[in-house]
C-alpha atoms as a PDB file:
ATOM      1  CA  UNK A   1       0.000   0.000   0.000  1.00  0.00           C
ATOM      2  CA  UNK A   2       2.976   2.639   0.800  1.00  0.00           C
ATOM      3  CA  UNK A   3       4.004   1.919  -2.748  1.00  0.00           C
ATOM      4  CA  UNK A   4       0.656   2.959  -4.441  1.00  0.00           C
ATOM      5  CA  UNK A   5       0.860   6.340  -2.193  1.00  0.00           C
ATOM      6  CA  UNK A   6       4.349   7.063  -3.506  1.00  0.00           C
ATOM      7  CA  UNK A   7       3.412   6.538  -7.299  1.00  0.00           C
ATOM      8  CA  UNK A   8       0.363   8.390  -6.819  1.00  0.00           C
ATOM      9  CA  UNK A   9       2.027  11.295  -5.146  1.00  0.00           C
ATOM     10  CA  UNK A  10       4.644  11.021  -7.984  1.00  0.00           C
ATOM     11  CA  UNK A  11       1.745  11.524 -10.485  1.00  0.00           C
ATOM     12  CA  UNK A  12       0.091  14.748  -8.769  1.00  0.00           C
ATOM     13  CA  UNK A  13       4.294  15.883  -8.681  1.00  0.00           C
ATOM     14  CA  UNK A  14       4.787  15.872 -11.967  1.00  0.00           C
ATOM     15  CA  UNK A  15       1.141  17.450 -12.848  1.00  0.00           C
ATOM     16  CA  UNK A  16       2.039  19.973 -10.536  1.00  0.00           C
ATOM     17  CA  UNK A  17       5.419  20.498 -12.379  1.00  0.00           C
ATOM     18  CA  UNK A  18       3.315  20.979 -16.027  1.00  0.00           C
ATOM     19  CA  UNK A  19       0.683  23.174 -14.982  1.00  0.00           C
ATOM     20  CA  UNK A  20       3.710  25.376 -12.800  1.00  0.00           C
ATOM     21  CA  UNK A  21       6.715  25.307 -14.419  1.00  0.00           C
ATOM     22  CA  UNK A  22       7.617  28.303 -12.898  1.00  0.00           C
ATOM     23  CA  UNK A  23       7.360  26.888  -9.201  1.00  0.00           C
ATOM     24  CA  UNK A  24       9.861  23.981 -10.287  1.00  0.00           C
ATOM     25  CA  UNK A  25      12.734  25.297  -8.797  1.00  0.00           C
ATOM     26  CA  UNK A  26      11.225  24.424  -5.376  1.00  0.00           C
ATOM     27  CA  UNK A  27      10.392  21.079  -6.114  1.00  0.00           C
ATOM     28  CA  UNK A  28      13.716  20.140  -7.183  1.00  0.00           C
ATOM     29  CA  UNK A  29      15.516  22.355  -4.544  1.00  0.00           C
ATOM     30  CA  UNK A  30      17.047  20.340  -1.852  1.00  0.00           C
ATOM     31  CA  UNK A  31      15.659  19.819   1.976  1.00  0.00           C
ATOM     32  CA  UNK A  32      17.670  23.125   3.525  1.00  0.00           C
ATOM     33  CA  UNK A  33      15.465  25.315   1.122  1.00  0.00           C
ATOM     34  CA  UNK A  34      12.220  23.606   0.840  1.00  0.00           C
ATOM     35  CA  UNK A  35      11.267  22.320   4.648  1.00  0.00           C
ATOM     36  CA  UNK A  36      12.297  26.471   6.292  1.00  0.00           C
ATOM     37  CA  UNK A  37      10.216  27.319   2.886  1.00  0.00           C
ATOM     38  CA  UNK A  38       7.430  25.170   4.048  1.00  0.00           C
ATOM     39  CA  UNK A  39       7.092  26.321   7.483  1.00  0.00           C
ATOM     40  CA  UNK A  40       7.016  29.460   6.881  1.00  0.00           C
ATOM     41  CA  UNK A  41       3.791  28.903   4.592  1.00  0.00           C
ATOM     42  CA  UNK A  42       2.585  27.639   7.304  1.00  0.00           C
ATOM     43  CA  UNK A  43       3.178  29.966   9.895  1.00  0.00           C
ATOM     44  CA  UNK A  44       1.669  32.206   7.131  1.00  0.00           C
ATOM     45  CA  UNK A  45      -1.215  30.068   6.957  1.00  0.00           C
ATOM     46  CA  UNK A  46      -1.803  29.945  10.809  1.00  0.00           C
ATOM     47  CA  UNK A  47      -1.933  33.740  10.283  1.00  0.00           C
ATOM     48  CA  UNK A  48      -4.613  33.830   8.042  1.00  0.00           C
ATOM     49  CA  UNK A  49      -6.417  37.056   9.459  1.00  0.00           C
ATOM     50  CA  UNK A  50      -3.304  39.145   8.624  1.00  0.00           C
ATOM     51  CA  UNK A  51      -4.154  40.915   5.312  1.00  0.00           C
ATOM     52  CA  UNK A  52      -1.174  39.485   2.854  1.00  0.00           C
ATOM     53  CA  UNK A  53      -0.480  36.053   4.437  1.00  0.00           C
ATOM     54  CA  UNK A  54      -3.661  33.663   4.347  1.00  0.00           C
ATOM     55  CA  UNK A  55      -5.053  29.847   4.040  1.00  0.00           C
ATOM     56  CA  UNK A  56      -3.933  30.168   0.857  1.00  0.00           C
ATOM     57  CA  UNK A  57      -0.458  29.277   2.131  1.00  0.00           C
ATOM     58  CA  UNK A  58      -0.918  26.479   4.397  1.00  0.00           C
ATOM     59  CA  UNK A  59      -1.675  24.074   1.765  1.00  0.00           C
ATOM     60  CA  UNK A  60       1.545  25.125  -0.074  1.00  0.00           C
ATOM     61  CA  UNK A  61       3.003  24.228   2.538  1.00  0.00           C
ATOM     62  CA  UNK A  62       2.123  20.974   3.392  1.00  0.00           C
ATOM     63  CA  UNK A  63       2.437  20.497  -0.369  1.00  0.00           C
ATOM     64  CA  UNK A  64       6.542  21.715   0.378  1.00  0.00           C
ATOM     65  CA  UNK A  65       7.028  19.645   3.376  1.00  0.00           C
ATOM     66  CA  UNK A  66       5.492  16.104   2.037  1.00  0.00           C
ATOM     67  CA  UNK A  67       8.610  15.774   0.080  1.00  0.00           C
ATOM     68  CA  UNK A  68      10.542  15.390   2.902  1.00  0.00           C
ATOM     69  CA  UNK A  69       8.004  13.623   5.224  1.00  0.00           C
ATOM     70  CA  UNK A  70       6.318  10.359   4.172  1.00  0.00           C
ATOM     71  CA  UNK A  71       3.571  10.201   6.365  1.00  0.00           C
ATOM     72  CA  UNK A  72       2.213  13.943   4.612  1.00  0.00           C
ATOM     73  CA  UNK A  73       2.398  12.264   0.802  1.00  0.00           C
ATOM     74  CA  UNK A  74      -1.209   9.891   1.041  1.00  0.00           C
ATOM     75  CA  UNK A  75      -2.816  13.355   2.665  1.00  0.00           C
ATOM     76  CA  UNK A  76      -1.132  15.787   0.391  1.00  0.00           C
ATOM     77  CA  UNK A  77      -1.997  13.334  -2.923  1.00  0.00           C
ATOM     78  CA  UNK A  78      -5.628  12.792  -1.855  1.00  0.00           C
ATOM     79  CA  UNK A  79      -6.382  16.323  -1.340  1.00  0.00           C
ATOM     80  CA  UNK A  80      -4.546  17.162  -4.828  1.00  0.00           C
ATOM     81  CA  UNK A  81      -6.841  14.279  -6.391  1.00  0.00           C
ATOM     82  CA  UNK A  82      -9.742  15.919  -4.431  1.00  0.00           C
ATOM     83  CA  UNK A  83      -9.080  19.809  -5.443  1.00  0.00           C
ATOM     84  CA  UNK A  84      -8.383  18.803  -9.108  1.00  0.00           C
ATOM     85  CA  UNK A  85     -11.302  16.669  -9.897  1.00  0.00           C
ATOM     86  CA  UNK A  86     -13.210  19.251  -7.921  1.00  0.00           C
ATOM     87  CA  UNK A  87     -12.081  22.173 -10.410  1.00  0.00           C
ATOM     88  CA  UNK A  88     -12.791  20.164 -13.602  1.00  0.00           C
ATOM     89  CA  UNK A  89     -16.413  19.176 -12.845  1.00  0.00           C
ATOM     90  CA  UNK A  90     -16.984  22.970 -11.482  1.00  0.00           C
ATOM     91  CA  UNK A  91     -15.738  24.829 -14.299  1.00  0.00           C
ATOM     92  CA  UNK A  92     -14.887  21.911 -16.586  1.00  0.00           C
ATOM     93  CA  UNK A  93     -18.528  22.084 -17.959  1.00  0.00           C
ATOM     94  CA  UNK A  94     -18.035  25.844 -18.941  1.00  0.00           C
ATOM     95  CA  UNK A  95     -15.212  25.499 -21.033  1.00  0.00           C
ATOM     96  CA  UNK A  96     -16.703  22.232 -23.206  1.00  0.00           C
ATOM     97  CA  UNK A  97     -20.213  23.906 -23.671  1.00  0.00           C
ATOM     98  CA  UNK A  98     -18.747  27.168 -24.241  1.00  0.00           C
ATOM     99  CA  UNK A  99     -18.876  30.654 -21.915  1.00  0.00           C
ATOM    100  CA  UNK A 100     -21.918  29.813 -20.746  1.00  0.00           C
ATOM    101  CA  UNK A 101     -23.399  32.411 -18.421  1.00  0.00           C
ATOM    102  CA  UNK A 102     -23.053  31.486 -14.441  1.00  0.00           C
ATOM    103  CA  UNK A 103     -26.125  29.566 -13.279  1.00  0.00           C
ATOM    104  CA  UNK A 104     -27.055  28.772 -17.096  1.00  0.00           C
ATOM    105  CA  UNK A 105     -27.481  25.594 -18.696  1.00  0.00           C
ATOM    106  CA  UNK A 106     -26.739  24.428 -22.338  1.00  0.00           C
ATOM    107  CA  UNK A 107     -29.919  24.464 -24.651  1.00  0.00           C
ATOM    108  CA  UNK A 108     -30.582  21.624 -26.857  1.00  0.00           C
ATOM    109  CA  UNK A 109     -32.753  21.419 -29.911  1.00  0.00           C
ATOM    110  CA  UNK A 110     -36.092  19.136 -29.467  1.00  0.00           C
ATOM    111  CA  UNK A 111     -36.787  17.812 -33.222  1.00  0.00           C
END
């Protein structure tokens, strides 16, 4: 079972490294940059009633500090399973049937 976790957390990497290949540097960057990296988006995150920092950054961080912890990669993979599916049936829909006004649905021809 740890095996199927580690391939499927090796999938949502390398997803994450074609949709952002401008965050790759901290993938690839080694432990002294990424775990100081990741706790600090997560102290961000803790402070999410501060204007600039927010939840926004805790999951970043988790995300950051999985690749050095095995017991975060099943949590971190699931949720990136979870959010992604999540964002193609929401707005997945909108893009195949066209820009579709919010709260609309397609029309189809009775004949």
């Amino acid at each position: 079972m740890r095996h199927r976790h580690e391939r499927r957390f090796a999938r949502e990497i390398a997803r994450l490294k074609r949709a952002l290949p401008w965050a790759r540097y901290f993938f690839e960057a080694g432990s002294l940059v990424r775990i100081p990296l990741a706790l600090l988006f997560i102290f961000g995150g803790v402070l999410w009633f501060l204007p600039f920092v927010g939840l926004w950054m805790l999951p970043i961080g988790l995300l950051l500090l999985a690749f050095d912890l095995p017991a975060l990669r099943p949590l971190v993979a699931a949720t990136a399973i979870r959010l992604r599916y999540y964002l193609r049936t929401r707005f997945g829909a909108r893009k195949a049937n066209g820009a579709l006004a919010k709260g609309t649905q397609p029309t189809t021809r009775a004949d």
